[in-house]
C-alpha atoms as a PDB file:
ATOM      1  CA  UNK A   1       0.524 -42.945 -44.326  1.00  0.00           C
ATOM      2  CA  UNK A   2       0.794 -38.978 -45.255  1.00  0.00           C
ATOM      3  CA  UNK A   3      -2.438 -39.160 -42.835  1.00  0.00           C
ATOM      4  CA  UNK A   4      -0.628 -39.997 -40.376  1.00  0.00           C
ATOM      5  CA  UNK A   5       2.223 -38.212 -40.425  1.00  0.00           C
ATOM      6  CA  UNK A   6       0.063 -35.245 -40.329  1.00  0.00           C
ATOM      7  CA  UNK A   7      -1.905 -36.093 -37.291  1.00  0.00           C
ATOM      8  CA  UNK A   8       1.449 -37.061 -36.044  1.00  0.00           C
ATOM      9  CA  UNK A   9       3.001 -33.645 -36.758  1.00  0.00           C
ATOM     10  CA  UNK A  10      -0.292 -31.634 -35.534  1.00  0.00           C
ATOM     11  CA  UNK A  11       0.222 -33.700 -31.446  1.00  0.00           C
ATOM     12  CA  UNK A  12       3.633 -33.459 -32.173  1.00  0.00           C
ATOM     13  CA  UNK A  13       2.910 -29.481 -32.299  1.00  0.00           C
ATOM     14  CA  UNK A  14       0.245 -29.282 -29.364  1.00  0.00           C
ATOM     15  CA  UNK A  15       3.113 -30.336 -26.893  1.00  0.00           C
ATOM     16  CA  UNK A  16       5.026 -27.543 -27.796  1.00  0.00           C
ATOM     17  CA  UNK A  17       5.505 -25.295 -25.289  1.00  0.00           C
ATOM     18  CA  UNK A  18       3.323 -22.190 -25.693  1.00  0.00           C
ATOM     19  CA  UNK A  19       5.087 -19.143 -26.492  1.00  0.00           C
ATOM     20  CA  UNK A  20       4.965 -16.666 -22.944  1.00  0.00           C
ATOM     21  CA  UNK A  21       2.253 -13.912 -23.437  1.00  0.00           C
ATOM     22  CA  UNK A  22       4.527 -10.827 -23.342  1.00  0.00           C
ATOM     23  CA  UNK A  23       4.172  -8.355 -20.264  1.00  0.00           C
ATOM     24  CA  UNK A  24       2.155  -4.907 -20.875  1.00  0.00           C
ATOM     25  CA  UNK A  25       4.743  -2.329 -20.133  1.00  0.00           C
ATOM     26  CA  UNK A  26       3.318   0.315 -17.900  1.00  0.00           C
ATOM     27  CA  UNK A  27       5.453   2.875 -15.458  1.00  0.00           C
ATOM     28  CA  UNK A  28       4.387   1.856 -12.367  1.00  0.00           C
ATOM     29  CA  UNK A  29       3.379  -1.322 -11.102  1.00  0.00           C
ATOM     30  CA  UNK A  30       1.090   0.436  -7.538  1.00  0.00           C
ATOM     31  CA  UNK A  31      -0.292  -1.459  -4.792  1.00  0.00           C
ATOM     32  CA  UNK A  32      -2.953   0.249  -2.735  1.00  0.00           C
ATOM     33  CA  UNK A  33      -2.918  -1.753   1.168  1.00  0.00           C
ATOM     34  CA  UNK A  34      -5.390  -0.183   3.148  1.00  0.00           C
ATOM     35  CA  UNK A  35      -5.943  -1.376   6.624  1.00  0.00           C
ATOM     36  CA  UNK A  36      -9.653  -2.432   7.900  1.00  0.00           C
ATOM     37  CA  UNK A  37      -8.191  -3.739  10.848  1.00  0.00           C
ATOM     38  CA  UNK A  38     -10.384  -3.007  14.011  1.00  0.00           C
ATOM     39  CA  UNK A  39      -8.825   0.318  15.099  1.00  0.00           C
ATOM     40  CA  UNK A  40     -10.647   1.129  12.136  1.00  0.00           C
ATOM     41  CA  UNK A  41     -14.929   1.950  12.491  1.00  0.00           C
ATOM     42  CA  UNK A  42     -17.120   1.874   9.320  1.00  0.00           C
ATOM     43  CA  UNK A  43     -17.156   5.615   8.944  1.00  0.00           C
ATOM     44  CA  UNK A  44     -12.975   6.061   8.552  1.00  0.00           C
ATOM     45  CA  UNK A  45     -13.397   2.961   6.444  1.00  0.00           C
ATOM     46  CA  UNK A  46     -15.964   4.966   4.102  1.00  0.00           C
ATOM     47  CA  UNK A  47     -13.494   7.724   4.506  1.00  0.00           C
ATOM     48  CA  UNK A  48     -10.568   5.682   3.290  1.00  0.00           C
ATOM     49  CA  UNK A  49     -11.954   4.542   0.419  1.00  0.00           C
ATOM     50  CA  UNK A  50     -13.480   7.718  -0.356  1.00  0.00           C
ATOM     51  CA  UNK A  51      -9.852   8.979  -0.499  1.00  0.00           C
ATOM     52  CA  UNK A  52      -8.635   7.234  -3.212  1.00  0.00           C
ATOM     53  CA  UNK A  53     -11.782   7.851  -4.890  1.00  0.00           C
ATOM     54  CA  UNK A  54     -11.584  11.648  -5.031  1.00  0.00           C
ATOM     55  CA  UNK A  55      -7.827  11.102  -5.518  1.00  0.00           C
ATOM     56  CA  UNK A  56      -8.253   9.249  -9.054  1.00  0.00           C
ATOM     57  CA  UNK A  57     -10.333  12.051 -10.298  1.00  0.00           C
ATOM     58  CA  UNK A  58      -7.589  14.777  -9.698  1.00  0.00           C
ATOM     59  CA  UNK A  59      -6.547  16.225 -12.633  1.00  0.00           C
ATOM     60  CA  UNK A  60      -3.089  16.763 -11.151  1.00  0.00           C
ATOM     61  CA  UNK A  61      -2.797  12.337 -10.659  1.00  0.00           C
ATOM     62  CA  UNK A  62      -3.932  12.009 -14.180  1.00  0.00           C
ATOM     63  CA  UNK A  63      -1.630  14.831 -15.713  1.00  0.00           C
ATOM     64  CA  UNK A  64       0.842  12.996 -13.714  1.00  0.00           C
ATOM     65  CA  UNK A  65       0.096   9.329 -15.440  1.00  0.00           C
ATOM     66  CA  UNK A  66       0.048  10.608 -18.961  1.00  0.00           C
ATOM     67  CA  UNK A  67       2.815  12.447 -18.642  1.00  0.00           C
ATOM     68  CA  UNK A  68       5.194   9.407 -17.997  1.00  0.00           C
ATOM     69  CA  UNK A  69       6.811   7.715 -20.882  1.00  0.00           C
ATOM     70  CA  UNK A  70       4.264   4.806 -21.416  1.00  0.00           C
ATOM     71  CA  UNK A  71       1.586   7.257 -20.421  1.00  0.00           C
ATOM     72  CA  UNK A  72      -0.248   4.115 -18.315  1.00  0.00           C
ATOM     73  CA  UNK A  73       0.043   2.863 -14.680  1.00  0.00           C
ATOM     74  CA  UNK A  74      -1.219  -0.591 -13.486  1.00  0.00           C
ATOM     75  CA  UNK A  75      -2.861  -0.462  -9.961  1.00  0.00           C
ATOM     76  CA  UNK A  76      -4.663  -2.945  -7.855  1.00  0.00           C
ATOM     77  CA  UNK A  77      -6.427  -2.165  -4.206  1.00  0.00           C
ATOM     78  CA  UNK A  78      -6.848  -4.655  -1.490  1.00  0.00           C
ATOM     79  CA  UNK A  79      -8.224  -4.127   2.529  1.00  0.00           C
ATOM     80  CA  UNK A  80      -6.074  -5.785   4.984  1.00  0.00           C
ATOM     81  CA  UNK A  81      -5.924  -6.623   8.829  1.00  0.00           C
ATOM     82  CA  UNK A  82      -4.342  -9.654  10.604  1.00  0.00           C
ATOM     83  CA  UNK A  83      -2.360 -11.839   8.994  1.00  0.00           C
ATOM     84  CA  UNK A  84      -4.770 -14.470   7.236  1.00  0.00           C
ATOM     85  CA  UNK A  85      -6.793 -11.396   6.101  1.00  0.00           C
ATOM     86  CA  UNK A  86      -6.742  -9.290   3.037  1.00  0.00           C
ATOM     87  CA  UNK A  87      -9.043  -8.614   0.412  1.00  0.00           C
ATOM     88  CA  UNK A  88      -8.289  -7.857  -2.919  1.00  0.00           C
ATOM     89  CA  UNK A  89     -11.391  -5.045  -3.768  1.00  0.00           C
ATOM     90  CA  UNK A  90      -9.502  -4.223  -7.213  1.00  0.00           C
ATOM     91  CA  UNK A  91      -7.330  -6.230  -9.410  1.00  0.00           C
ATOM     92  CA  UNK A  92      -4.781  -5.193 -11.111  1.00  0.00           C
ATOM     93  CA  UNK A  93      -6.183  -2.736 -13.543  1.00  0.00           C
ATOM     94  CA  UNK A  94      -4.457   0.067 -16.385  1.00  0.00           C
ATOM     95  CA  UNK A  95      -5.081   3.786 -15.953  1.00  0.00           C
ATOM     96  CA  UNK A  96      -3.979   5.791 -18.403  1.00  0.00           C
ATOM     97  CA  UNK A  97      -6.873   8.324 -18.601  1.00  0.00           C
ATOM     98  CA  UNK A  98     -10.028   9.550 -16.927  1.00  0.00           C
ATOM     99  CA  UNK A  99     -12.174   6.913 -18.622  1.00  0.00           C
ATOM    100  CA  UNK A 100      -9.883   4.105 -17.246  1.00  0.00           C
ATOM    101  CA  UNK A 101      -9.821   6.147 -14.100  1.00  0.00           C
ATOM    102  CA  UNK A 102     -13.368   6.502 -13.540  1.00  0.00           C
ATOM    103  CA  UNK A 103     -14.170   2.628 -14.417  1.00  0.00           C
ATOM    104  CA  UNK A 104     -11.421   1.621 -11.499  1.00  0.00           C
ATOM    105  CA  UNK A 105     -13.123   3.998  -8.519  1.00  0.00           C
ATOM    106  CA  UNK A 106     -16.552   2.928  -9.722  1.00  0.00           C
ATOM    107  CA  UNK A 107     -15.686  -0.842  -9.090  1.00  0.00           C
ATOM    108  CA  UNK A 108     -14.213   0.652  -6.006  1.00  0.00           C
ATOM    109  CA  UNK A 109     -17.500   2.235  -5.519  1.00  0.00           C
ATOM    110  CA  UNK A 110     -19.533  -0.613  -5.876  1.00  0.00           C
ATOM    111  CA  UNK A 111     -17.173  -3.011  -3.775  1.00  0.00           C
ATOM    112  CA  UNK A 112     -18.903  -3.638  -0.309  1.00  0.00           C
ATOM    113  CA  UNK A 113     -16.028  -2.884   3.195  1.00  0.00           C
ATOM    114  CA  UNK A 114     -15.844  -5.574   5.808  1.00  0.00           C
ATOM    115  CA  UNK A 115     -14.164  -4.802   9.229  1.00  0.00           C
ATOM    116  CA  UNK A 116     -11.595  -7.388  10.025  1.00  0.00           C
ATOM    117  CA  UNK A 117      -9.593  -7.618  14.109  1.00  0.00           C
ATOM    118  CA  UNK A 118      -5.867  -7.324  14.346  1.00  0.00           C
ATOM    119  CA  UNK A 119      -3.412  -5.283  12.420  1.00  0.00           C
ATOM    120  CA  UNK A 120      -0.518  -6.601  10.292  1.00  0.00           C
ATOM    121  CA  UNK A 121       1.124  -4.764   8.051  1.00  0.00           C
ATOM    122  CA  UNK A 122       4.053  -7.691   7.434  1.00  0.00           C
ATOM    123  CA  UNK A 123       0.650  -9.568   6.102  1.00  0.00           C
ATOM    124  CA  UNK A 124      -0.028  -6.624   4.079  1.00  0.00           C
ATOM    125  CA  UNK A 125       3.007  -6.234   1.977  1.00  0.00           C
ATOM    126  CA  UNK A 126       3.643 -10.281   2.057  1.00  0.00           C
ATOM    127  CA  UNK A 127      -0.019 -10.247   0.182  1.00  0.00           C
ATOM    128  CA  UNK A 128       1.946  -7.569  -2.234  1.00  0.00           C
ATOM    129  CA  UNK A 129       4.721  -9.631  -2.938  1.00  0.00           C
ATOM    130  CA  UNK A 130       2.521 -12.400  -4.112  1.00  0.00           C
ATOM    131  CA  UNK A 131       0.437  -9.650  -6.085  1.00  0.00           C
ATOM    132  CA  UNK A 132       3.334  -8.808  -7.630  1.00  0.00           C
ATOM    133  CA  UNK A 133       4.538 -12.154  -8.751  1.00  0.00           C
ATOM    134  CA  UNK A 134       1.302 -12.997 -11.263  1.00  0.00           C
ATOM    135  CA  UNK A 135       0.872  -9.363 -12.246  1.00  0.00           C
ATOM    136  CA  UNK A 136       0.806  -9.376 -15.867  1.00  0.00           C
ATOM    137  CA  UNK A 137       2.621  -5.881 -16.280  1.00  0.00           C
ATOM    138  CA  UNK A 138       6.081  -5.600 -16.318  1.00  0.00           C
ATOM    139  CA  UNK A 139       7.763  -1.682 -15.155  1.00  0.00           C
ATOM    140  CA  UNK A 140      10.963  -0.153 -13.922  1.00  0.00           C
ATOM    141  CA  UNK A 141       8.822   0.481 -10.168  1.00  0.00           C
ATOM    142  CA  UNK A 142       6.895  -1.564  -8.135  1.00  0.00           C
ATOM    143  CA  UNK A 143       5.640   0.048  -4.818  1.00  0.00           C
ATOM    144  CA  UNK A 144       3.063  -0.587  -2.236  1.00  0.00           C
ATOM    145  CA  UNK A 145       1.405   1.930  -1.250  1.00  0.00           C
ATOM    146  CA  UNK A 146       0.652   0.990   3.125  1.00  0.00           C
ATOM    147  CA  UNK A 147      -1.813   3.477   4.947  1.00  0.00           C
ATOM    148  CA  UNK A 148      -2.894   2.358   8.570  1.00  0.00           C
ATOM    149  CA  UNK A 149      -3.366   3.708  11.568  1.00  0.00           C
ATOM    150  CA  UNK A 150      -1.920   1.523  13.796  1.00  0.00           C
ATOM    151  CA  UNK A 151       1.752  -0.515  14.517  1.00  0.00           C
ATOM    152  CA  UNK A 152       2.080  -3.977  13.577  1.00  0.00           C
ATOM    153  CA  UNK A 153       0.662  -6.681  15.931  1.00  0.00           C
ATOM    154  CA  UNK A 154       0.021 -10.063  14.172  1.00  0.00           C
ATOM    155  CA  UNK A 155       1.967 -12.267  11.304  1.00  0.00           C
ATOM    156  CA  UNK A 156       5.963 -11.844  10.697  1.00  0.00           C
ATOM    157  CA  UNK A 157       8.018  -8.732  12.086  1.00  0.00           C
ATOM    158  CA  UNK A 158       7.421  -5.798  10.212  1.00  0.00           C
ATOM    159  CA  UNK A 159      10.782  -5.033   9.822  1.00  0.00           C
ATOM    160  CA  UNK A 160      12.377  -8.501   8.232  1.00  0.00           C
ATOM    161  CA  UNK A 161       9.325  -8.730   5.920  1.00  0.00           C
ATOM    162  CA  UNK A 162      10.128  -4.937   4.858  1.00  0.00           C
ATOM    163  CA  UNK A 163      13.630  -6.058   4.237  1.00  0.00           C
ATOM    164  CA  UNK A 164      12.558  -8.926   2.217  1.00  0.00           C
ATOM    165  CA  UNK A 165      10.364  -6.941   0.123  1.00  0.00           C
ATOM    166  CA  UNK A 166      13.444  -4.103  -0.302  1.00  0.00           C
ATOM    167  CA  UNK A 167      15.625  -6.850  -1.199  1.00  0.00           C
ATOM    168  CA  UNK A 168      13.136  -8.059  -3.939  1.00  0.00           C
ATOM    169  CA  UNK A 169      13.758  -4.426  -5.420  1.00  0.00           C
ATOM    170  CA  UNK A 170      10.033  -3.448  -3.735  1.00  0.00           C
ATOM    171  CA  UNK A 171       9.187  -0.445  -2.739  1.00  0.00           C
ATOM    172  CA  UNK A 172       7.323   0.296   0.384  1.00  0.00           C
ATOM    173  CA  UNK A 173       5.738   4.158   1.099  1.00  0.00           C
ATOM    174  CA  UNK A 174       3.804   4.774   4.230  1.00  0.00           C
ATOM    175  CA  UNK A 175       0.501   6.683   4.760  1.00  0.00           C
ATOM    176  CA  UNK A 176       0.328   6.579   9.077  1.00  0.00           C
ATOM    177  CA  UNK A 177      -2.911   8.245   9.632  1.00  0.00           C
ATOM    178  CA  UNK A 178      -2.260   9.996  13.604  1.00  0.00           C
ATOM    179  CA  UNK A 179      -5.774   9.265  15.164  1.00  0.00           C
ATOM    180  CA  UNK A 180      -5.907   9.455  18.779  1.00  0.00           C
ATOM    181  CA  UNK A 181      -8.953   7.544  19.521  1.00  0.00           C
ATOM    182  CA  UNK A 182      -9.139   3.695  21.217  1.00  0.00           C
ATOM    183  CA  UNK A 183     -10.545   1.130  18.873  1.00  0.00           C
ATOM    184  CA  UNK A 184     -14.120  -0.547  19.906  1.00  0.00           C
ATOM    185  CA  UNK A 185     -12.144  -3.191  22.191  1.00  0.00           C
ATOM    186  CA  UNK A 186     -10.678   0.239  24.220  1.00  0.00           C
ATOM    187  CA  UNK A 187      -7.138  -1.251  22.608  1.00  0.00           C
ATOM    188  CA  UNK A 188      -5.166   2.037  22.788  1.00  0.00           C
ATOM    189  CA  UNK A 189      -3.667   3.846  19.825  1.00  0.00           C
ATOM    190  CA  UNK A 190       0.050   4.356  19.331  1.00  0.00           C
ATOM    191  CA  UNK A 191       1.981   7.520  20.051  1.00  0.00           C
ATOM    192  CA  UNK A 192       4.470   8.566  17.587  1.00  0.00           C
ATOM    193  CA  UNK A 193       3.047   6.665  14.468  1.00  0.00           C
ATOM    194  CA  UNK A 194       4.334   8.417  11.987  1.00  0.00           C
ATOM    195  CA  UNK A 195       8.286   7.922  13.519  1.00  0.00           C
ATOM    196  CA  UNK A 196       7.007   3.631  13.730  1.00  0.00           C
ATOM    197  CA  UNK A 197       6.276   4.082  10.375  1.00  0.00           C
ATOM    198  CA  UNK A 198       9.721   5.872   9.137  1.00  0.00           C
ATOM    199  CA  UNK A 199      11.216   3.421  11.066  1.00  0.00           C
ATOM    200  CA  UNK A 200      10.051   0.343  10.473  1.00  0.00           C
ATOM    201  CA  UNK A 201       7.610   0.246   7.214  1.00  0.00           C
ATOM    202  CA  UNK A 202       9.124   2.029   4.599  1.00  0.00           C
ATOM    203  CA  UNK A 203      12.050   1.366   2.757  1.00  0.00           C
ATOM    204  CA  UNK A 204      13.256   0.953  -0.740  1.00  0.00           C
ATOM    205  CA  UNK A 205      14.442   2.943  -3.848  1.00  0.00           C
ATOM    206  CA  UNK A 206      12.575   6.948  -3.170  1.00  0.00           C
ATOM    207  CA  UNK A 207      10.388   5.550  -0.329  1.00  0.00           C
ATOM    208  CA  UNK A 208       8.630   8.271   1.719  1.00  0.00           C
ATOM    209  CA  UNK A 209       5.852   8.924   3.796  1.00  0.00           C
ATOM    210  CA  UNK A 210       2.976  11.769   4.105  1.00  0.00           C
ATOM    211  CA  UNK A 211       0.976  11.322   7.541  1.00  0.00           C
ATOM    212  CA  UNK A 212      -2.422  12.360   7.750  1.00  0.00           C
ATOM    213  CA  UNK A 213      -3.449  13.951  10.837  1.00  0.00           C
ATOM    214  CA  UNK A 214      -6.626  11.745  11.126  1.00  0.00           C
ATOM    215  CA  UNK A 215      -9.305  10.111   9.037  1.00  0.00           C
ATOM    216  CA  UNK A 216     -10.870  13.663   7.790  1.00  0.00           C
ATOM    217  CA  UNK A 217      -7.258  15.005   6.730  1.00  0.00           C
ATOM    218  CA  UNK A 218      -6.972  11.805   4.829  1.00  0.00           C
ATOM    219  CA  UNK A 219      -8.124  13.006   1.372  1.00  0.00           C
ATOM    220  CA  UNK A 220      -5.407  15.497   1.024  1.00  0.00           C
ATOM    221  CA  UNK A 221      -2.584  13.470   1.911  1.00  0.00           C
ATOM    222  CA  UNK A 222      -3.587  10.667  -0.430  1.00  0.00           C
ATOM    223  CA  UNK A 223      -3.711  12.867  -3.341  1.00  0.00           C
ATOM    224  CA  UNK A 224      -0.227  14.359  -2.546  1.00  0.00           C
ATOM    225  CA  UNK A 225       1.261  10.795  -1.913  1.00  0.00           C
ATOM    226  CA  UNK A 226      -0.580   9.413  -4.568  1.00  0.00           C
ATOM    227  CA  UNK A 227       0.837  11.987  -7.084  1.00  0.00           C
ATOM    228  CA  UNK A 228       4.460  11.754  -5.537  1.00  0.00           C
ATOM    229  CA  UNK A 229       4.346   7.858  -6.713  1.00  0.00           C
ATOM    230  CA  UNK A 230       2.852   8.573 -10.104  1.00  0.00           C
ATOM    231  CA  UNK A 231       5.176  11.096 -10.571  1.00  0.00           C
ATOM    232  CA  UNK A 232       8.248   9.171  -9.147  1.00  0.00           C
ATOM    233  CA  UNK A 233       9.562  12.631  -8.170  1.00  0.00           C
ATOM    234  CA  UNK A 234      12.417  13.059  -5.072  1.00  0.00           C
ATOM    235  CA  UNK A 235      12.971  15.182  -2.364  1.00  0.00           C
ATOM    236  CA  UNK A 236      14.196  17.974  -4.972  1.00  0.00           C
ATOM    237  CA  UNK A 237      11.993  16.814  -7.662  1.00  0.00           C
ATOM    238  CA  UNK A 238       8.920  17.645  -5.361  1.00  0.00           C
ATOM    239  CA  UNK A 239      10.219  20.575  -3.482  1.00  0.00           C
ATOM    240  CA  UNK A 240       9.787  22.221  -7.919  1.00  0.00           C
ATOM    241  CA  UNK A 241       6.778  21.307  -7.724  1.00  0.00           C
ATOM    242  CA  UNK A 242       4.965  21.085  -4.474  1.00  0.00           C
ATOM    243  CA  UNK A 243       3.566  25.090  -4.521  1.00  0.00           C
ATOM    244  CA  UNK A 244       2.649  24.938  -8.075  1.00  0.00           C
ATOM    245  CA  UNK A 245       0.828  21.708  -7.387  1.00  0.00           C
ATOM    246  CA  UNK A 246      -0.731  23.162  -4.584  1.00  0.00           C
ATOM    247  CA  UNK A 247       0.869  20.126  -2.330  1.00  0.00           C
ATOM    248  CA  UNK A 248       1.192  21.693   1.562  1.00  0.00           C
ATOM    249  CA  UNK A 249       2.171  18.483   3.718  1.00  0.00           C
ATOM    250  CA  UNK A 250       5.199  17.461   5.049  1.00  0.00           C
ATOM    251  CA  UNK A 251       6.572  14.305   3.181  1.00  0.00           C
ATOM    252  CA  UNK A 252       9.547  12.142   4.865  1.00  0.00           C
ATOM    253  CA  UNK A 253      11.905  11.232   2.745  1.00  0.00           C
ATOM    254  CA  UNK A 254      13.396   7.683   3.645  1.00  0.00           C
ATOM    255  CA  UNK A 255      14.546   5.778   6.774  1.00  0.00           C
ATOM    256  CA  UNK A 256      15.966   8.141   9.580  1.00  0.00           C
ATOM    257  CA  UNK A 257      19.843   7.628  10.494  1.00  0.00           C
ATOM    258  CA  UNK A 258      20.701   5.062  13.111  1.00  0.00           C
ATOM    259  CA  UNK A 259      21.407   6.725  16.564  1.00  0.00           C
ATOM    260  CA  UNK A 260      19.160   9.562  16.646  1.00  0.00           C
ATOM    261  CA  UNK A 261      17.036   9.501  20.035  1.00  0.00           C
ATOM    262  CA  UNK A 262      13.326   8.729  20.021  1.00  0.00           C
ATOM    263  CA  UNK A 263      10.726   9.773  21.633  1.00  0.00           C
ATOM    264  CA  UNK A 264       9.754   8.614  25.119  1.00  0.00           C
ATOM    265  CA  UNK A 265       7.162   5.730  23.698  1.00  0.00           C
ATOM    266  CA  UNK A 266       8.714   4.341  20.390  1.00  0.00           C
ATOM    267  CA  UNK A 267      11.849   4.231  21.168  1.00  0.00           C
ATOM    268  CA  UNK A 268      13.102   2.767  17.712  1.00  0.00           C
ATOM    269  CA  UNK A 269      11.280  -0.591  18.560  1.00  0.00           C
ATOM    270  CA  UNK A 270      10.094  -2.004  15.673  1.00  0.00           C
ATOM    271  CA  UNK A 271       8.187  -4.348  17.958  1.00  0.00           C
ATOM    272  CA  UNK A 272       6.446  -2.279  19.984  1.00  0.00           C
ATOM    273  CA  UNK A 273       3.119  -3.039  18.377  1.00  0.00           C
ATOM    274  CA  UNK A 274       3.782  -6.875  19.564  1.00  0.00           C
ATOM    275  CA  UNK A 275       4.691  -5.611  22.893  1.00  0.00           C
ATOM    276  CA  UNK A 276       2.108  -3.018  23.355  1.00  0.00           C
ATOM    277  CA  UNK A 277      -0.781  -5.921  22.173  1.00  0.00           C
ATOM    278  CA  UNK A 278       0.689  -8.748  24.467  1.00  0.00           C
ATOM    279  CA  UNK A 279       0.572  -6.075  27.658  1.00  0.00           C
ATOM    280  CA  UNK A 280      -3.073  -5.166  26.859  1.00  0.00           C
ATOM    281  CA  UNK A 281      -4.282  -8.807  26.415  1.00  0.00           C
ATOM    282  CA  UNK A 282      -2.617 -10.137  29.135  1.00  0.00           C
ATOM    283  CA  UNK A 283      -4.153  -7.470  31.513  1.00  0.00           C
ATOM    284  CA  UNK A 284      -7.563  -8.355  30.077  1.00  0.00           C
ATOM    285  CA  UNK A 285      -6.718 -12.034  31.002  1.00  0.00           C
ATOM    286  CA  UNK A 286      -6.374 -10.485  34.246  1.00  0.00           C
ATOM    287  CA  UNK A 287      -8.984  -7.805  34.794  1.00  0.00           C
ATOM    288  CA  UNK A 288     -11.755  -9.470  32.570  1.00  0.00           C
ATOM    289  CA  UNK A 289     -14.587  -6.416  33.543  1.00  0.00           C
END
C-alpha cells in the first residue's frame, strides 16, 4: 500500500503543469528583414549582407549594446521576397559583446543567399510578428528592422499589416535603398522610395528611416540605423550625438502629416507597388517580345 501511494503521488506529480521557463530580459528584441526579392542581383545581395557584417563589428554598435541597462540585445536575421518566402539565416541570438558579436556575423558568414521573385514587405513583417511570438526574450522594444529596395507588390497591403504590427506595440524602421536600375525581368524601379517608405512602412513608437543611396552606400547607413535602434535615441537624442559619432545621413523621423503634396509618381499611394506590378504584367501579357 505505501508503494502505491507513492507511485500514485510521483504520476500524480508528472501531470502537473510545468512551471513556464522565465523570459531572458534583454533591451531590444531586433529583427533584421532583408529583401532578396528579384530587384535584387547576387552582388547587392553579397553587399547586403556584408552590411550588417561590418556593422556588428563597429565599436560604436557595441558601445551602444553594453551601454544599455541589461547590457544585451537579442537579434535574429531572415531574407525575404514574396509572400510565401522568407528565410530565417539567423535565429534569435544574444549580443552583448564582441565575442557574441563575432559568433552571430560568422553564422551569417557561413549562411549560403538564395534569390527569390516578387517583393512583399507585408510578408516580411507578418514573418516578424510570428518571430516575435516564440522569441524566448522578453524587452521594453521590439522592432523590425525592413531594408528593400523596392514597393510592395505581393501578400496583404503594406499599410493594414503595418497597422497591425503598430497596434501589437511593434515597431517598424525602414532602410529604402534608392537604386535606379531595372531588375533582370526589365521590371522598373520606383521613384520616390524613400517617401513610399515614410509613408507606408514605418510606423510605431521612435520609428525612422535612413535611405541609402544605393547598394555601395549601404554599409554606412546600416551602421547609423543600426546604432539609432541599439541606442533607442530620438530626433534630439541623435542630433547630441550624431557628429561625435561620426553619423552624416539624413534620418526621417516618423510618418509625414496627412495633406502634404507628393511628388508627381507616389502620390501618397500606398498601393502603388500593386498598381505599378499589375500595369507591367499586363503589358507583357500583351507585348510578349
Amino acid at each position: 500500500m505505501a508503494f502505491a501511494r507513492l507511485v500514485a503521488a510521483v504520476l500524480a506529480g508528472l501531470l502537473l503543469p510545468l512551471a513556464p521557463v522565465a523570459a531572458e530580459e534583454v533591451d531590444l528584441q531586433l529583427l533584421l528583414a532583408i529583401d532578396v526579392s528579384g530587384s535584387v542581383d547576387n552582388d547587392e545581395a553579397k553587399l547586403q549582407r556584408q552590411g550588417y557584417i561590418d556593422a556588428f563589428a563597429d565599436e560604436r554598435i557595441l558601445r551602444a549594446i553594453r551601454s544599455g541597462p541589461k547590457g544585451r540585445i537579442a537579434v535574429a536575421y531572415y531574407e525575404w521576397s514574396d509572400s510565401v518566402y522568407q528565410n530565417l539565416v539567423v535565429d534569435w541570438t544574444i549580443i552583448a559583446d564582441r565575442a557574441s558579436a563575432e559568433e552571430f556575423t560568422a553564422k551569417l558568414k557561413r549562411a549560403g543567399i538564395s534569390i527569390a521573385t516578387r517583393t512583399s514587405i507585408s510578408g516580411a513583417m507578418q514573418y516578424g510578428m510570428a518571430m516575435f511570438a516564440r522569441s524566448p526574450h522578453a524587452s521594453s522594444r521590439k522592432v523590425i528592422d525592413v531594408s528593400g529596395d523596392g514597393p510592395n507588390n505581393d501578400g496583404a497591403f503594406v499599410e493594414e499589416t503595418r497597422d497591425r504590427l503598430v497596434a501589437a506595440k511593434i515597431t517598424i524602421n525602414g532602410l529604402p535603398i534608392l537604386n535606379d536600375r531595372p531588375n533582370r525581368m526589365g521590371f522598373p524601379s520606383m521613384p520616390d522610395l524613400d517617401l513610399y517608405y515614410q509613408d507606408c512602412v514605418i510606423g510605431g513608437r521612435g520609428a525612422f528611416m535612413v535611405a541609402a543611396r544605393d547598394f555601395e552606400n549601404f554599409s554606412d547607413a546600416v551602421k547609423q540605423k543600426l546604432f539609432l535602434e541599439v541606442a533607442g535615441l530620438g530626433e534630439r537624442g541623435f542630433a547630441r550625438v550624431a557628429v561625435a559619432e561620426r553619423f552624416t545621413l539624413p534620418v526621417v523621423w516618423g510618418r509625414p502629416p496627412t495633406g502634404r503634396i507628393q511628388p508627381a509618381h507616389f502620390k501618397g499611394d500606398c498601393r502603388y507597388g500593386e498598381r505599378q506590378s499589375n500595369d507591367f504584367w499586363r503589358f507583357r501579357q500583351t507585348f510578349p517580345d
